[in-house]
Every structure is written in C-alpha cells, then in structure tokens.
Protein backbone atom coordinates (compact mmCIF):
# COMPACT_ATOMS: atom_id res chain seq x y z
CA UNK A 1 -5.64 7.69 -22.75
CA UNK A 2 -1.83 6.33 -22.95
CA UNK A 3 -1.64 5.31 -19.39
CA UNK A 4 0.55 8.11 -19.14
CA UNK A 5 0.75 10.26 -16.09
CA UNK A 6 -0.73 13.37 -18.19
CA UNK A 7 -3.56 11.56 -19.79
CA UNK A 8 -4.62 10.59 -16.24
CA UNK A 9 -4.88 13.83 -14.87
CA UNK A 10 -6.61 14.85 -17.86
CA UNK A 11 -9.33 12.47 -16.79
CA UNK A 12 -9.25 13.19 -13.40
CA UNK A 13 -9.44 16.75 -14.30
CA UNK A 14 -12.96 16.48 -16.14
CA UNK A 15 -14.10 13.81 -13.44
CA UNK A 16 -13.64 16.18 -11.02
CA UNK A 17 -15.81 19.00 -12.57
CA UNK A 18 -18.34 16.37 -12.78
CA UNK A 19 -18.16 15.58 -16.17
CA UNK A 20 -18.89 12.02 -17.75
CA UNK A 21 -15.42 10.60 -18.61
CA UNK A 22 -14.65 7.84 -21.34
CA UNK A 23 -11.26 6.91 -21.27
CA UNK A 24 -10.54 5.45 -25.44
CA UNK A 25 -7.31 3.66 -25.38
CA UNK A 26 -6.31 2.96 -29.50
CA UNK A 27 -4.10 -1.16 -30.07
CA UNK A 28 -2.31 -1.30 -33.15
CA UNK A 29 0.32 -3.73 -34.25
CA UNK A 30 2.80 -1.35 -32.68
CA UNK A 31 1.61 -0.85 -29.20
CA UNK A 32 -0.83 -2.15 -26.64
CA UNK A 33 -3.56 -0.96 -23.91
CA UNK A 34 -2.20 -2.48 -21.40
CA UNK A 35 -0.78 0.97 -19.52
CA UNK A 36 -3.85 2.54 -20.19
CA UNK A 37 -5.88 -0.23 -18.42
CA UNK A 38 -4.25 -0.04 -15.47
CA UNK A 39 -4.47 3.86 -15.22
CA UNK A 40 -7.93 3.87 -16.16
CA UNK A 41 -8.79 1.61 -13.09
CA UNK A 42 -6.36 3.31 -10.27
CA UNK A 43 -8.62 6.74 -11.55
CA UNK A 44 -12.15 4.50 -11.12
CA UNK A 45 -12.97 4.78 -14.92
CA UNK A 46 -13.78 1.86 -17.58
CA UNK A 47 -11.13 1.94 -20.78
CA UNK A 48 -12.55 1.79 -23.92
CA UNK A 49 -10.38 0.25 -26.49
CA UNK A 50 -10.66 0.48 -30.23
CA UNK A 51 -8.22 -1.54 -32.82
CA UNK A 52 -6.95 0.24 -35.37
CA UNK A 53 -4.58 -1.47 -36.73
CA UNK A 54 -4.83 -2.15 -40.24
CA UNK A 55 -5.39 1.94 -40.74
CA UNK A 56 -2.17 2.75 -38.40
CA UNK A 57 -0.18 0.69 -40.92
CA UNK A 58 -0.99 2.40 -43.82
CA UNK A 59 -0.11 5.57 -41.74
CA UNK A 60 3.30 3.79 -40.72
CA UNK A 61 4.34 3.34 -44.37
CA UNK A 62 3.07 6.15 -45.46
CA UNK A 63 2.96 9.17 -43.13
CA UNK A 64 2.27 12.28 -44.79
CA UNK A 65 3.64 14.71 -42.02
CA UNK A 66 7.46 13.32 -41.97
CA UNK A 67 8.78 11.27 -39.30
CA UNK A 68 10.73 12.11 -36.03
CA UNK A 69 14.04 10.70 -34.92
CA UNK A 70 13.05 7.06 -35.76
CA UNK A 71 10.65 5.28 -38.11
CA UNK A 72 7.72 7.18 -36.01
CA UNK A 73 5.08 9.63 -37.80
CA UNK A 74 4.26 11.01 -34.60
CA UNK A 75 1.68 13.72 -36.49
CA UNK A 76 0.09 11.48 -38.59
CA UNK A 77 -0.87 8.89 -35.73
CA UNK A 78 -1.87 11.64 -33.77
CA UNK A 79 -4.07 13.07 -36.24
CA UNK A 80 -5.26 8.79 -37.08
CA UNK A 81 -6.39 8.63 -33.36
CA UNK A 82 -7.84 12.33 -33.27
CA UNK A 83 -10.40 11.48 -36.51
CA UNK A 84 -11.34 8.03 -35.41
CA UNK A 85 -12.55 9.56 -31.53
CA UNK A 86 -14.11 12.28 -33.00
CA UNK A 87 -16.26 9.52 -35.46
CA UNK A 88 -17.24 8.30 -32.07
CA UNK A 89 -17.94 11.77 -30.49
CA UNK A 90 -20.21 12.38 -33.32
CA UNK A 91 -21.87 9.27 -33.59
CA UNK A 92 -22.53 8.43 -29.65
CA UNK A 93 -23.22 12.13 -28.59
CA UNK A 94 -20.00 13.36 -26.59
CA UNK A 95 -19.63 16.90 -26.56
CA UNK A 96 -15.63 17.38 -26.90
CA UNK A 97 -12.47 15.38 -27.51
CA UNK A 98 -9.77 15.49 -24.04
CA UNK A 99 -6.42 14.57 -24.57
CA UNK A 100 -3.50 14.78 -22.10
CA UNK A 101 -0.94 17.16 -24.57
CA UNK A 102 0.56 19.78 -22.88
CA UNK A 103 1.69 22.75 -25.12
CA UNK A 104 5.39 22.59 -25.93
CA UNK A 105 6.34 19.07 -24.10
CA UNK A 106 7.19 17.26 -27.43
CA UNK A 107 8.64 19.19 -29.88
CA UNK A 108 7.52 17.29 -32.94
CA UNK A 109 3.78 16.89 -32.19
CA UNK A 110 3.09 19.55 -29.48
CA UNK A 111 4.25 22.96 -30.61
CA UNK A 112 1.63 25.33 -31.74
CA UNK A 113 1.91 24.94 -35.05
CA UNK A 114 1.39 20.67 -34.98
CA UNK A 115 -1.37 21.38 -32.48
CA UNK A 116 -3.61 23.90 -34.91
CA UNK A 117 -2.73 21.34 -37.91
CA UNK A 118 -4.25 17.77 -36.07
CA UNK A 119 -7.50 20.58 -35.08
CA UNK A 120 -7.78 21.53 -38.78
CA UNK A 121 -7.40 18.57 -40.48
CA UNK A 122 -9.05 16.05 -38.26
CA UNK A 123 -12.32 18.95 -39.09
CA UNK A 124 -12.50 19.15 -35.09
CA UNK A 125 -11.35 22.53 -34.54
CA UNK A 126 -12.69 24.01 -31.07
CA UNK A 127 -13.36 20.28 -30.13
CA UNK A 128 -10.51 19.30 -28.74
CA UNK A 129 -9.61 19.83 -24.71
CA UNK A 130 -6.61 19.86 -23.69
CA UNK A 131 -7.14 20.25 -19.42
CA UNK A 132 -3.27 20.63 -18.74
CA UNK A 133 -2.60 23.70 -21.17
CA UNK A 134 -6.56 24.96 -21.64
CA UNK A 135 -4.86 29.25 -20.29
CA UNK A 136 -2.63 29.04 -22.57
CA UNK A 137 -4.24 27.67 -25.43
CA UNK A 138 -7.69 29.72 -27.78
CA UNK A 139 -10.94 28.83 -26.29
CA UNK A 140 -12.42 26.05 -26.77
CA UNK A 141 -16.10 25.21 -27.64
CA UNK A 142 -17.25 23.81 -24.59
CA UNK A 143 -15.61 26.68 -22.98
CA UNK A 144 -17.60 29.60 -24.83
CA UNK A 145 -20.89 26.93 -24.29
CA UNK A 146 -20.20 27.10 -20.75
CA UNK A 147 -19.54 23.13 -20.07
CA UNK A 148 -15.99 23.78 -18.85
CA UNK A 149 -14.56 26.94 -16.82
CA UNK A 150 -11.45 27.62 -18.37
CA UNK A 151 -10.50 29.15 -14.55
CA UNK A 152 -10.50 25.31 -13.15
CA UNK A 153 -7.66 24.51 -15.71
CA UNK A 154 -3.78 24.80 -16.37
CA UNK A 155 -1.54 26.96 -17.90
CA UNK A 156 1.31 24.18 -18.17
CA UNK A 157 3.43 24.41 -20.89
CA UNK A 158 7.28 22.99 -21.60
CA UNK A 159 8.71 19.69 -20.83
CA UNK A 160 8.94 20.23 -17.48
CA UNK A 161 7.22 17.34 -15.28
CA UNK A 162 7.23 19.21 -11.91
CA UNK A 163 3.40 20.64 -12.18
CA UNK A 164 2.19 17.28 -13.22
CA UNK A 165 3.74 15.69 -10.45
CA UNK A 166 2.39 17.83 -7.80
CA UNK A 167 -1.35 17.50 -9.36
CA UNK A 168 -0.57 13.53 -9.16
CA UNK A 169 -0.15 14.22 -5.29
CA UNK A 170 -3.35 16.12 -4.90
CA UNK A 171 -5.26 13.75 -7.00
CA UNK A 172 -3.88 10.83 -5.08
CA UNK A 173 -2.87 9.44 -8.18
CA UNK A 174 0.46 6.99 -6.78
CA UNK A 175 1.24 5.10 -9.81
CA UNK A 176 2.46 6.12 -13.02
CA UNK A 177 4.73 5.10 -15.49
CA UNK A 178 8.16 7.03 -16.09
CA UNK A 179 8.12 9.56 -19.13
CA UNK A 180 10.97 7.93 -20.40
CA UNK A 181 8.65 4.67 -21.89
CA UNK A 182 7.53 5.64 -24.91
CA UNK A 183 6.70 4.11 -28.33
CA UNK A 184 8.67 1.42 -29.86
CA UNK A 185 8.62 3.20 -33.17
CA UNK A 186 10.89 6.09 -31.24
CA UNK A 187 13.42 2.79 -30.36
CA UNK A 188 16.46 3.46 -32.98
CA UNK A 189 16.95 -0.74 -32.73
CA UNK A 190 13.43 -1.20 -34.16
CA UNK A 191 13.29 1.73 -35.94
CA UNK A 192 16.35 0.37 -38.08
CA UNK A 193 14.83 -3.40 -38.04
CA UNK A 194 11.59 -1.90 -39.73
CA UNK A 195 13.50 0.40 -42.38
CA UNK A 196 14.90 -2.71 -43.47
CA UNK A 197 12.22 -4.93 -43.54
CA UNK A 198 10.38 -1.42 -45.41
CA UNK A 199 13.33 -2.25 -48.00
CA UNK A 200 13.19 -4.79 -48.48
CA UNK A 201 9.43 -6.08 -48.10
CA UNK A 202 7.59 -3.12 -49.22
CA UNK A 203 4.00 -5.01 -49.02
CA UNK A 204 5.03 -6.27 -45.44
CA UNK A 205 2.19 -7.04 -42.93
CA UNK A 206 1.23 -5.97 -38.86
CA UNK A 207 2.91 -9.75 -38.39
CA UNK A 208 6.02 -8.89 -40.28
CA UNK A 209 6.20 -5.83 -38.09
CA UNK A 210 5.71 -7.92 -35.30
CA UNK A 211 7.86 -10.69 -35.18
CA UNK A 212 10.56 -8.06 -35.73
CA UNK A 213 10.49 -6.65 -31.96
CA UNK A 214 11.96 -10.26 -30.64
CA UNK A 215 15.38 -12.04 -30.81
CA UNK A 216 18.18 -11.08 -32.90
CA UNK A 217 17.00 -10.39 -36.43
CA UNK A 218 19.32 -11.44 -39.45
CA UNK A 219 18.42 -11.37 -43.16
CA UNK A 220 19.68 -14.46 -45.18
CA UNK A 221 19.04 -13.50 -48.84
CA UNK A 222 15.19 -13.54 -49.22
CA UNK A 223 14.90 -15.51 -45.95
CA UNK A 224 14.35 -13.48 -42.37
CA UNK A 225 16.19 -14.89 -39.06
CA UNK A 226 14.60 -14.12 -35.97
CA UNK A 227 16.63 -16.03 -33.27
CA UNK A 228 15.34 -15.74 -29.90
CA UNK A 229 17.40 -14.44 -26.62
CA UNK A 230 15.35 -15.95 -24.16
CA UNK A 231 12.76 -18.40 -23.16
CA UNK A 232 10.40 -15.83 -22.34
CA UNK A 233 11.21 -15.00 -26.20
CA UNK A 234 10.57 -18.16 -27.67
CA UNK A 235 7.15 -18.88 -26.57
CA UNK A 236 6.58 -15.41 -28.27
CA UNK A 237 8.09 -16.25 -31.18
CA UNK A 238 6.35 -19.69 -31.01
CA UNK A 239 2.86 -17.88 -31.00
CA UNK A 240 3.78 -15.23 -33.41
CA UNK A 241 4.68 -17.75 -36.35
CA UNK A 242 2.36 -18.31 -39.17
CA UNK A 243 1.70 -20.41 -42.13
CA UNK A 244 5.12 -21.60 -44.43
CA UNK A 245 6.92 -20.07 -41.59
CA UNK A 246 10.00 -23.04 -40.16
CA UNK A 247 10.37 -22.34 -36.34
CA UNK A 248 12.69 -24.93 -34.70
CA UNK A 249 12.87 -25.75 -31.43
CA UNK A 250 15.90 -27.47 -29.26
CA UNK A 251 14.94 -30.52 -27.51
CA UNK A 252 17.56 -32.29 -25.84
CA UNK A 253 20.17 -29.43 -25.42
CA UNK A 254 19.73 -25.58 -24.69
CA UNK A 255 19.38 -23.07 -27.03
CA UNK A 256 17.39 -20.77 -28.70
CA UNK A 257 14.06 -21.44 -30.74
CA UNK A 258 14.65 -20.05 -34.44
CA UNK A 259 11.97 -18.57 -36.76
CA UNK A 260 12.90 -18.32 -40.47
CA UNK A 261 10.37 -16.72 -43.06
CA UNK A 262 10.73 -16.46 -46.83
CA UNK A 263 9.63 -13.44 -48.65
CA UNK A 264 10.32 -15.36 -52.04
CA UNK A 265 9.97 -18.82 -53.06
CA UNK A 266 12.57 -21.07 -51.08
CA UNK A 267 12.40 -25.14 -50.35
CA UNK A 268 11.54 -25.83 -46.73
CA UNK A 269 14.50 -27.96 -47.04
CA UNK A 270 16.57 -24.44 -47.40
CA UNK A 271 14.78 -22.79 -44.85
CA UNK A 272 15.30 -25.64 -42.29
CA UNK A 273 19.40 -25.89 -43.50
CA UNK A 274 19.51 -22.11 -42.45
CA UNK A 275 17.91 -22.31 -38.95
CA UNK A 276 20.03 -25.23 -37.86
CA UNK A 277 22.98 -23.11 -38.75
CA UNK A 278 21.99 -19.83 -36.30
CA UNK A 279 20.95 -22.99 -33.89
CA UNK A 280 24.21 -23.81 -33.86
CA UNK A 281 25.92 -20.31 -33.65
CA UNK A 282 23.88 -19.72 -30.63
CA UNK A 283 23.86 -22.59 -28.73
CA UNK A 284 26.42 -24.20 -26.38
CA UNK A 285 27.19 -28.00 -25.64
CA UNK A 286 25.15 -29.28 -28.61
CA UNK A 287 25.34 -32.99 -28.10
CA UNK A 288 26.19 -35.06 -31.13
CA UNK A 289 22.79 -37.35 -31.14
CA UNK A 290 21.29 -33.38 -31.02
CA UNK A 291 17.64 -33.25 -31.69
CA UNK A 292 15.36 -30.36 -33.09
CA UNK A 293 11.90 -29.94 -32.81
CA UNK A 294 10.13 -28.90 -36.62
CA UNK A 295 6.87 -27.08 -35.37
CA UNK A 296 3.83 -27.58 -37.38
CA UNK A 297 2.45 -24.84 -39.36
CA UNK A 298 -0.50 -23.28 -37.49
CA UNK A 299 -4.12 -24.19 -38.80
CA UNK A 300 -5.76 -21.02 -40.96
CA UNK A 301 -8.17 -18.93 -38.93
C-alpha cells in the first residue's frame, strides 16, 4: 500500500469480499509511510510497515532493469518489494500478494511485459492480485482455488483515472492524494543531485542520499554544501548531520544554517572557512560583531 488512491481500493476491494486484509507499507531512505498510514486508517485497516532500506540502496545503485526518466529503477524496486511480501506470505500463511497496478497506467513498470517479468522473477507467478485489472489480466491462483470471483473485479486498464474515481465514491473513500505525487527519485532536481553525488561518491550512504533532498546543494572540491532555504530546513538539516560533519548556525543575524561534509581528508578549519563563505552569500544585514553557532558533532549510536 502507497497511500495511493488505487492501492486503497485494492484493499477495499478484498475487504469487501470478506477477505482478511494486511495493508504492508515498505520505508527506505527514499520515501516514507506516512501516505500509506493515513489511507490505511480512513479504509479501517492497521499498516504494516517493513524497512528496507539498506537492500533498496543496493537496488538504487545498481538496478538491473534500467532506469526511467530520472535516477528511478522503477522495475527493480518493484520486483525488491514484490520478493520481500511474498517472504512474508510464505512465512505467516497469506494466501496471495494484492497490489493496486492497473494494467497499462505506467508505462515503464505496468505494461504486460514488466508485469509477467516482476511474477517470474520474484518466483510468485499466479500469486499476485491485482483487483483493479484481475478481467483483463490470466487467472490467478486464488481465482482457479475459488478464494476470489474474478466476476467481482475490474477490467481497468490505461492511465485513465475516471473508473477509480467513481469506485472512490461508492466506497466512500473522500481522501486521496493527487496522482501527480510520486517518488522523489522521478524528481529531475534530485535525480541530478544523486547522479552527482553517484560520481562522485560511489560508496555513498542512505544519509548521503538524504541530506541531499534539502537546501541548495553545492560541491566545493571534495567538500559537499548543503545550505538551507528555510527554517523549517534547518532543523532538518540540524538532525540529519552526523559525525565530522561542520553545520553552522547564525545567531545574532538571519540566515541560513550550513552543513558541509568531506568525502576526503580536509581540516575542520577548511571546512568551517567554506561554510562561513555560503553564510555570507546567503544572508542579508550580517552585522559586523556577527556570530556563528559551531554545532557539536552528534554522540555515536
């Protein structure tokens, strides 16, 4: 479950037919749950969430179905969150797999052909239920076992949203996000922050990937920028730092808190000359007694 509009009536689909519903929501360093929780409650059904971030990494740098118009390997996380469900199908007795594709929506990861591949090499084939599209997709294996009656089911296909939006209405389902959110790995701004950071940090880490999505990102040398835009900004990037990491802070004028991070050995002395100078750049009415806040380094976990 996304929290999307589809994956809901997915839910609400097999709820209906009086089937026992688990909604899985998957966190990685890329995106959150916090859609999905929100549609999982409006449809009276408790999220489960599982982390897997570390293993959506590796799929990030290395995706080995291509990537779409950004930095996104839509067919490889797909397939990441397809094997890890059906580990818990297996091991906690669900029947099937539900998601809330629809045949033909996203050309990348829903045509026929992407559909058959996830099926195949996620070793799930017949497994996987897909409520919206079920007429004009094979039969299924709960269908043939008679679980699910392929006549209570859809025959949507395209990227149409007018069906979906008349099911919300007879499911009473009011609130849903717009189709236009998606994932920030589809945002061409972050998709080019990350290619560079891929270039030039090839061993970079879920923080590295994170601190990236705030603030204007520069690269100075071996030394990364992030200057924040906001204050709602800086307290992010004030959590987000770690250990060798200089984050300065304005105290008696405004302006933005800076996070510099070395990638190679530099003096803190360096590191603290370069974030006074996008301080400056980005501040107005510095006063000349002007005083910056050093942040400690946060403890080790």
């Amino acid at each position: 479950m996304s929290g999307g509009l589809d994956s809901m009536l997915s839910a609400k689909i097999l709820k209906e037919e009086g089937l026992e519903v688990t909604p899985l929501c998957f966190e990685s360093f890329f995106f959150s749950c916090v859609a999905a929780k929100k549609a999982a409650k409006q449809i009276g059904l408790k999220l489960r969430v599982e982390d897997f971030s570390r293993e959506h990494l590796k799929v990030i740098k290395s995706p080995k179905h291509g990537r779409g118009s950004g930095i996104n390997p839509c067919i490889d996380c797909h397939l990441l969150m397809i094997k890890t469900a059906g580990k818990i199908m297996k091991k906690e007795g669900y029947d099937f797999i539900v998601t809330g594709e629809v045949l033909g929506q996203r050309p990348m990861s829903q045509n026929i052909n992407s559909l058959n591949l996830i099926e195949k090499e996620s070793g799930l084939k017949g497994l996987i239920v897909r409520p919206l599209s079920v007429k004009v997709l094979p039969p299924t294996i709960p269908e043939k076992l008679g679980i699910i009656k392929r006549d209570h089911f859809y025959d949507i296909s395209g990227r149409g949203r007018g069906r979906q939006i008349e099911l919300a209405k007879k499911f009473k389902i009011k609130e849903y996000p717009s189709p236009a959110g998606g994932c920030i790995l589809t945002d061409p701004n972050y998709s080019k922050k990350l290619f560079e950071l891929f270039k030039r940090v090839p061993k970079f880490t879920g923080n590295d990937a994170e601190v990236i999505k705030f603030g204007r990102v520069f690269w100075n040398k071996d030394l990364l920028v992030v200057v924040a835009r906001d204050a709602k900004e800086c307290i992010k990037l004030t959590n987000i730092r770690k250990r060798g990491d200089v984050v300065l802070e304005p105290h008696n004028f405004s302006g933005p808190t800076v996070l510099v991070r070395k990638y190679k050995k530099s003096p803190q002395e360096e590191m603290i000359d370069c974030g006074i100078d996008y301080v400056y750049q980005y501040s107005k009415n510095i006063p000349d007694d002007f005083i910056l806040k050093l942040l400690p380094s946060p403890k080790p976990l």
